[in-house]
Protein backbone atom coordinates (compact mmCIF):
# COMPACT_ATOMS: atom_id res chain seq x y z
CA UNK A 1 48.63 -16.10 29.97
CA UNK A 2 44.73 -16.29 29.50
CA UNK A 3 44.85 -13.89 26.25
CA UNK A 4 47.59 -16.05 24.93
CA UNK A 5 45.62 -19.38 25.34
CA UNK A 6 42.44 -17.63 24.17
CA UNK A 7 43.83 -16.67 20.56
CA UNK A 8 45.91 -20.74 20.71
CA UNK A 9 45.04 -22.36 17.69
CA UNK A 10 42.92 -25.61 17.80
CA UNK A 11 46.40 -27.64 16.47
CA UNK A 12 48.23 -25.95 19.45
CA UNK A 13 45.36 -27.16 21.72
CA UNK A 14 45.28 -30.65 20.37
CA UNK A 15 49.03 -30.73 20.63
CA UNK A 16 48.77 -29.37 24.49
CA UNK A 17 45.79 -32.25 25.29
CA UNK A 18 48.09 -35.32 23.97
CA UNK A 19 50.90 -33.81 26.12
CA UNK A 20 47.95 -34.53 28.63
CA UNK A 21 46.82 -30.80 29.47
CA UNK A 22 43.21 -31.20 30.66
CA UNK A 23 42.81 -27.35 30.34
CA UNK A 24 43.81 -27.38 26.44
CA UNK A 25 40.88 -30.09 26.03
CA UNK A 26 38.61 -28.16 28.13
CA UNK A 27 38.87 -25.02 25.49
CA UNK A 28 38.30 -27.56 22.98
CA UNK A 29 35.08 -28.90 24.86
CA UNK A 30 34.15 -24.95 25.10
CA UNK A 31 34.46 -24.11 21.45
CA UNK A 32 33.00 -26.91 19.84
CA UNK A 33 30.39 -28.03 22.00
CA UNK A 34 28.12 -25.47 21.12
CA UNK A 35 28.23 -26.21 17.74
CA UNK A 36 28.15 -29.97 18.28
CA UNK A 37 24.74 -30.17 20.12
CA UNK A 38 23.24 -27.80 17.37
CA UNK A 39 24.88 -30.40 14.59
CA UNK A 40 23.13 -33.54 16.34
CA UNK A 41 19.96 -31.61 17.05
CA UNK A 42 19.55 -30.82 13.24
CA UNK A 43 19.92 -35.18 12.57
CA UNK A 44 17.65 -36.04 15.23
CA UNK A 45 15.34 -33.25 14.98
CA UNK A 46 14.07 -30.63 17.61
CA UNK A 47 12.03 -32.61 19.71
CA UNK A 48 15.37 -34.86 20.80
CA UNK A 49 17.14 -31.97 22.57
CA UNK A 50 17.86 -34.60 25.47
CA UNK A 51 19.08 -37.38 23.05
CA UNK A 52 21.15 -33.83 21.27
CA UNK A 53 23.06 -33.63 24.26
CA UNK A 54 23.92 -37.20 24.64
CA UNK A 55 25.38 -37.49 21.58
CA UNK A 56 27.12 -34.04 22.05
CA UNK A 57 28.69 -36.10 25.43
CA UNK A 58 29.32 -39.10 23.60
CA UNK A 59 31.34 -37.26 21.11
CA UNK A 60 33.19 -35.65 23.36
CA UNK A 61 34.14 -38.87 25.39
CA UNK A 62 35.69 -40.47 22.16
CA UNK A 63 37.64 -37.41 20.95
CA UNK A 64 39.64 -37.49 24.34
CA UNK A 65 40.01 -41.48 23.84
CA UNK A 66 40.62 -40.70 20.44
CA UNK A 67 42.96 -37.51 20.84
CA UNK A 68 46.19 -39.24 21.23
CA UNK A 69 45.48 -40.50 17.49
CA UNK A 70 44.73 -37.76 16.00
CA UNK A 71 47.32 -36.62 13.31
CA UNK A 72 45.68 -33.72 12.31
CA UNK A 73 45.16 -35.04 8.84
CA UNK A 74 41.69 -32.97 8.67
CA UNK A 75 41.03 -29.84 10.72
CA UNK A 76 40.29 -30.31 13.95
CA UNK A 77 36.60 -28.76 13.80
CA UNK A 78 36.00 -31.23 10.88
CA UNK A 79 37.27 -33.86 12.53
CA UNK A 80 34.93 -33.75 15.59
CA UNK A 81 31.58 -32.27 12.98
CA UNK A 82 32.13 -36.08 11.21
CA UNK A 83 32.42 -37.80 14.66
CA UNK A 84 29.38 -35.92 16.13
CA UNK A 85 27.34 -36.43 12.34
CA UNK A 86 28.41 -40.22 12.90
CA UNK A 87 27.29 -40.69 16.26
CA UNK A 88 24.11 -38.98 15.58
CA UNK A 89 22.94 -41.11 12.50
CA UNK A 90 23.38 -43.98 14.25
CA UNK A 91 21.52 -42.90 16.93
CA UNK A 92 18.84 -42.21 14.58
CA UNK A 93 19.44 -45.79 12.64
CA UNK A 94 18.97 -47.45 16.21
CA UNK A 95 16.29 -45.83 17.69
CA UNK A 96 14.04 -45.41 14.46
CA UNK A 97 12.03 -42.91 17.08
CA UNK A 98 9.28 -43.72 19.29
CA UNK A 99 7.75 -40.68 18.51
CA UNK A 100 7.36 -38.22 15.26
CA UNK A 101 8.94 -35.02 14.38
CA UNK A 102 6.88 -32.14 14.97
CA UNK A 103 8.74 -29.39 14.10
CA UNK A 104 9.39 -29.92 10.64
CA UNK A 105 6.54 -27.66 10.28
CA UNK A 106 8.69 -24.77 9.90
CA UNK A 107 10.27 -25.87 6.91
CA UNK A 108 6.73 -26.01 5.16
CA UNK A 109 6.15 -22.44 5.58
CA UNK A 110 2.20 -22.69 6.97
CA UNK A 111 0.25 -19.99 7.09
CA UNK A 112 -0.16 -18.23 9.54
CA UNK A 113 -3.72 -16.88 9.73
CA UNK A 114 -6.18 -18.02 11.42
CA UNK A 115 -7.37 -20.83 9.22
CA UNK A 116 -10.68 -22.74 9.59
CA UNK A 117 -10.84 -26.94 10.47
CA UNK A 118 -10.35 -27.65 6.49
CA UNK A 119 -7.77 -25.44 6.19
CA UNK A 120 -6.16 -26.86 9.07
CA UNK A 121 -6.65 -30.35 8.50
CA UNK A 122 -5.14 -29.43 4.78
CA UNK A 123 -2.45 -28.31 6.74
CA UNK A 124 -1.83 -30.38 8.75
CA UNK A 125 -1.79 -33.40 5.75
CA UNK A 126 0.58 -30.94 3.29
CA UNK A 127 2.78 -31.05 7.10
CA UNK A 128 2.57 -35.05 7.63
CA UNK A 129 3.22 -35.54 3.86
CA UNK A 130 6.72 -32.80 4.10
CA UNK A 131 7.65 -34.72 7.18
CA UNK A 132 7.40 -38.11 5.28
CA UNK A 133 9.26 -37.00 2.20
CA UNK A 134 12.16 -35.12 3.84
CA UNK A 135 12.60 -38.84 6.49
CA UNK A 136 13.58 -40.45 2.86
CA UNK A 137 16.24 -37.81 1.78
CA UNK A 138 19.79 -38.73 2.76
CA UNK A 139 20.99 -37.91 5.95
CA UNK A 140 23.37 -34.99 4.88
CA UNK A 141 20.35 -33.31 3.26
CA UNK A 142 18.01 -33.69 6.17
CA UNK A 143 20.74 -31.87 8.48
CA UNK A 144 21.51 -29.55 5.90
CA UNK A 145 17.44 -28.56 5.75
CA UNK A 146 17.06 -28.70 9.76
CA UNK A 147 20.52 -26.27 10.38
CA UNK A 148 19.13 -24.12 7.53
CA UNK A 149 15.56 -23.39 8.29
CA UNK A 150 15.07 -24.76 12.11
CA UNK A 151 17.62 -23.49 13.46
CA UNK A 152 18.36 -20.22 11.26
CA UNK A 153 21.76 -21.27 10.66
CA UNK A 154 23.55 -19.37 7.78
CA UNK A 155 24.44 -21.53 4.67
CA UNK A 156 28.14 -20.51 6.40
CA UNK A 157 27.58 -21.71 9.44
CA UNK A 158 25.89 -25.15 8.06
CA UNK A 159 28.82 -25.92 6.04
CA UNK A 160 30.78 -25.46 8.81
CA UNK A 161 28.99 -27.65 10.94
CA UNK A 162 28.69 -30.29 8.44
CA UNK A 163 32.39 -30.14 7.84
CA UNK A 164 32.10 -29.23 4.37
CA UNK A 165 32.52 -26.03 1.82
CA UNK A 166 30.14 -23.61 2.25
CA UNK A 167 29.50 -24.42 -1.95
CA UNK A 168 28.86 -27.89 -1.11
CA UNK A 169 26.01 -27.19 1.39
CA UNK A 170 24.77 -24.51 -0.67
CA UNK A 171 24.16 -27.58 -3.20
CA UNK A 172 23.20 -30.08 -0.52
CA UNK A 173 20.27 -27.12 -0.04
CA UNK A 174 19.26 -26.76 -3.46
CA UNK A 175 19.23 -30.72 -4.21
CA UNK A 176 17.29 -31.49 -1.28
CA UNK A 177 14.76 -28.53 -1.93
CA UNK A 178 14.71 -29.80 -5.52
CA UNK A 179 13.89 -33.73 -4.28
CA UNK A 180 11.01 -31.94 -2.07
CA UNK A 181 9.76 -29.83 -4.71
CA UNK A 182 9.55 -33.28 -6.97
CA UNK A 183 8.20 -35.63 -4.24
CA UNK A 184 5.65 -33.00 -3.17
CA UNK A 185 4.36 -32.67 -6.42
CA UNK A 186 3.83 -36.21 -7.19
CA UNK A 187 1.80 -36.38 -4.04
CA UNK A 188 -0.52 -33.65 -5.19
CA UNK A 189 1.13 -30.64 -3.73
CA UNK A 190 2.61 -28.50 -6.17
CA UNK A 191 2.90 -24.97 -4.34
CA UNK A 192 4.61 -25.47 -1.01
């Protein structure tokens, strides 16, 4: 019954993969995983796709250890959106990166003329100095700001992933926009 297992809640799944039903923890693996890589890749940041998608196995590996556990006290997307924001902080807290974000750019808004070498060294400072500020903000905020703006997630769809109320992202958006706007300012920068 493929339509029947399609429209199977994730509770009936869960319930199917502690009975030991691979396939029932394989449509888990398909909904979710999606949405897990995207959650990690907004922690670590765009330029650690590979380190994304190790997490995104990890996670994976310790909800089927962890499956037989689960009680369904939370919803089952929530459930596996804290495990996968867990395992990708600590990632982060362990590897304190080799190498810098780049991409953080986009949350900046630069322009996009062609600007002369001030300009672009101006740039390029107002981009270093955005990157520095939004490494300090909590990690919640930082994902919140990556799913928002890098990868065009809706305010919906980041509350989702962060496994909380869509109002409660909508406010981890405006307070970390707010702790920009403040930082930014008291490092010269007052309209970015």
């Amino acid at each position: 019954m493929p339509a029947a297992e399609a429209l199977e809640s994730d509770a009936g799944l869960v319930a199917r993969a502690q009975g030991g039903d691979q396939q029932a923890f394989a449509e888990l693996f398909r909904r979710y995983s999606d949405r897990v890589f995207r959650l990690a890749l907004s922690i670590l940041g765009q330029g650690f796709a590979a380190e994304a998608e190790e997490v995104a196995q990890e996670v994976f590996l310790k909800v089927h250890h962890a499956l037989e556990s689960f009680r369904g006290e939370a919803e089952v997307g929530s459930w596996i959106y804290r495990i996968t924001f867990n395992q990708a902080v600590n990632l982060k807290a362990r590897a304190r990166y080799q190498r810098p974000h780049v991409d953080e750019a986009a949350l900046s808004h630069a322009a996009t003329a062609e600007p002369g070498p001030d300009a672009q060294l101006e740039t390029a400072r107002r981009d270093r100095t955005l990157r520095d500020c939004i490494q300090t903000l909590p990690e919640v905020y930082q994902a919140a700001l990556r799913l928002y703006y890098w990868l065009g997630a809706s305010v919906g769809e980041a509350a989702e992933l962060l496994g909380v109320p869509e109002n409660t992202a909508k406010s981890y958006l405006h307070r970390a926009r707010q702790l920009l706007d403040g930082m930014l300012k008291e490092r010269g920068y007052s309209n970015v």
